[in-house]
C-alpha atoms as a PDB file:
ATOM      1  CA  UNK A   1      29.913  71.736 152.325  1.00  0.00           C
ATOM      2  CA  UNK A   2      33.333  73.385 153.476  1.00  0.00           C
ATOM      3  CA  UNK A   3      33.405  76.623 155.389  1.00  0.00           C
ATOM      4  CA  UNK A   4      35.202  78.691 153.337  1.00  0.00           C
ATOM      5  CA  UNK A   5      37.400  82.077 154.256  1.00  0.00           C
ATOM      6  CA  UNK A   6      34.095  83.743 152.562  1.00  0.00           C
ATOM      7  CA  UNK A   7      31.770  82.352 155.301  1.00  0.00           C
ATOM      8  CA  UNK A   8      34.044  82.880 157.551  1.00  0.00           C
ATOM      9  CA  UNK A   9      34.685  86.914 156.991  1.00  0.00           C
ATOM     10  CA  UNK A  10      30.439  87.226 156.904  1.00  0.00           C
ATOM     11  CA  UNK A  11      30.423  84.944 159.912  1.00  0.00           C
ATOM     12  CA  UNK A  12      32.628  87.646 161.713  1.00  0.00           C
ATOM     13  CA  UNK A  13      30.621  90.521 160.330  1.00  0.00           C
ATOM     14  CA  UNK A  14      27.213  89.317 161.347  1.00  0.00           C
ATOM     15  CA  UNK A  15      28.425  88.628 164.534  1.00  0.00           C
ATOM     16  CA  UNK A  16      29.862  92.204 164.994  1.00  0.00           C
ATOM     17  CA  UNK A  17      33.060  90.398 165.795  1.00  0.00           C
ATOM     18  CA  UNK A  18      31.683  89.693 168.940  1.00  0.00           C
ATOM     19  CA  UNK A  19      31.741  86.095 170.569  1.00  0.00           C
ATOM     20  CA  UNK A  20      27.960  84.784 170.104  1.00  0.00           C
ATOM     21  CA  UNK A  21      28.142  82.139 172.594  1.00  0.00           C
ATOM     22  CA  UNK A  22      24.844  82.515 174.636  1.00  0.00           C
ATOM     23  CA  UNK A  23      25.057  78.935 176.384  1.00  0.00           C
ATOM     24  CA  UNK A  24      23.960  78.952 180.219  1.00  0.00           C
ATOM     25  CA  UNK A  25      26.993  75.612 180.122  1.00  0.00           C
ATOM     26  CA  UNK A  26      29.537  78.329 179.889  1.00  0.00           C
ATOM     27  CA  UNK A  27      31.263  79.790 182.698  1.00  0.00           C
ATOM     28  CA  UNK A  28      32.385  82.282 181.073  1.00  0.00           C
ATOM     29  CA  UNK A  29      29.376  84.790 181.114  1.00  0.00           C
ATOM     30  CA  UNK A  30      26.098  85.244 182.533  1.00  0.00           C
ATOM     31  CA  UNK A  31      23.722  82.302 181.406  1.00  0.00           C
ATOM     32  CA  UNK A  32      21.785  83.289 178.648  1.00  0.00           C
ATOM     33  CA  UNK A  33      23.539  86.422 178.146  1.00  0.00           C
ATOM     34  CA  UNK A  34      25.895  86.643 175.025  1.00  0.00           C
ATOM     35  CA  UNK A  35      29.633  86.847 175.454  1.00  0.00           C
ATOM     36  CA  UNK A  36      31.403  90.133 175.460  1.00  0.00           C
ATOM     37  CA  UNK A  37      34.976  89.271 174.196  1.00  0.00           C
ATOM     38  CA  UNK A  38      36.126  90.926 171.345  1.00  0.00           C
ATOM     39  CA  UNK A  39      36.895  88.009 168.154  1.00  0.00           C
ATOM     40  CA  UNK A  40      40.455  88.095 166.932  1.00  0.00           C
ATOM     41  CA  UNK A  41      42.176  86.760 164.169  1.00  0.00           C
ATOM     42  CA  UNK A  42      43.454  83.180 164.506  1.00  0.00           C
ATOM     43  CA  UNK A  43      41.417  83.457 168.439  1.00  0.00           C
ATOM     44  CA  UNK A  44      38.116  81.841 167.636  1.00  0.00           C
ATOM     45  CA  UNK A  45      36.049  78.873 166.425  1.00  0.00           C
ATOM     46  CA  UNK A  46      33.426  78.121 164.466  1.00  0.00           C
ATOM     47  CA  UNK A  47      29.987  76.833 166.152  1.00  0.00           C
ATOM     48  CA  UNK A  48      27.973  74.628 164.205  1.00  0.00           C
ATOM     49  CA  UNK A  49      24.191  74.905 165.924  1.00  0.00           C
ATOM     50  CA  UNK A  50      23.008  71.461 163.996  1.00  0.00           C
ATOM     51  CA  UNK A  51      25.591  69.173 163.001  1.00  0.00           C
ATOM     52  CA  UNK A  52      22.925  67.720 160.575  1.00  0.00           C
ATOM     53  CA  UNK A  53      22.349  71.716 158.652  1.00  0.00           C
ATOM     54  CA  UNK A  54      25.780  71.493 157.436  1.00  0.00           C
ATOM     55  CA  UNK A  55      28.210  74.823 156.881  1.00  0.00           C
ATOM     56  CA  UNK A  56      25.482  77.269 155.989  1.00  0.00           C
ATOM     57  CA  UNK A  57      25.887  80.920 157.820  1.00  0.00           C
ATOM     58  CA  UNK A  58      22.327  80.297 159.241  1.00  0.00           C
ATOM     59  CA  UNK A  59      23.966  77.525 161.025  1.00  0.00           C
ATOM     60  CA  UNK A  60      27.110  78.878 162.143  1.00  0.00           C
ATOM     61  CA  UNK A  61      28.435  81.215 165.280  1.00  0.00           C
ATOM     62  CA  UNK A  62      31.843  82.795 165.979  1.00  0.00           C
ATOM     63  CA  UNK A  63      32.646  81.588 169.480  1.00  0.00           C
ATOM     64  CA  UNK A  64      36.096  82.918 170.961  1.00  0.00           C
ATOM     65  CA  UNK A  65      38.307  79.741 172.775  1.00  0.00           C
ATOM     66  CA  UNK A  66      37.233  80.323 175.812  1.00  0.00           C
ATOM     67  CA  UNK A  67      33.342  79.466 175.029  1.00  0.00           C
ATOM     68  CA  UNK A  68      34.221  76.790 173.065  1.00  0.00           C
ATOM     69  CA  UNK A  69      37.056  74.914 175.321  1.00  0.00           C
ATOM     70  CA  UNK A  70      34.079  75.505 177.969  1.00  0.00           C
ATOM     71  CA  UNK A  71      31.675  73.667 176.373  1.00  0.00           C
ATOM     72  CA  UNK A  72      34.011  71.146 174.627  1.00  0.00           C
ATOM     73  CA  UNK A  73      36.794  71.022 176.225  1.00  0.00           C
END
């Protein structure tokens, strides 16, 4: 299954468009806290929680770059 623009607009709203990244990896906030940056247009990724669950919203968060190119990069 694709992530479409549709998942990705709820994705955003569920998230408040606020980063969701809670990962105690990332340097980029307090571990286990969630990050406070703001998500804009074009400036974030999508998470994928399972790889194995697929692109369902359940299994999705809105990470902005900096969580992500911590943790993957």
């Amino acid at each position: 299954m694709e992530i479409t623009e549709q998942m990705r607009h709820d994705l955003l709203e569920r998230a408040g468009r606020r980063c969701e990244c809670m990962s105690a990896n990332c340097r980029h906030h307090r571990p286990g806290g969630r990050c406070p940056r703001t998500l804009r247009p074009g400036q974030w990724k999508v998470y994928y929680r399972t790889g194995s669950a697929g692109a369902r919203l359940w299994n999705l968060e809105a990470w902005c770059l900096t969580c992500f190119k911590n943790n993957f990069g």
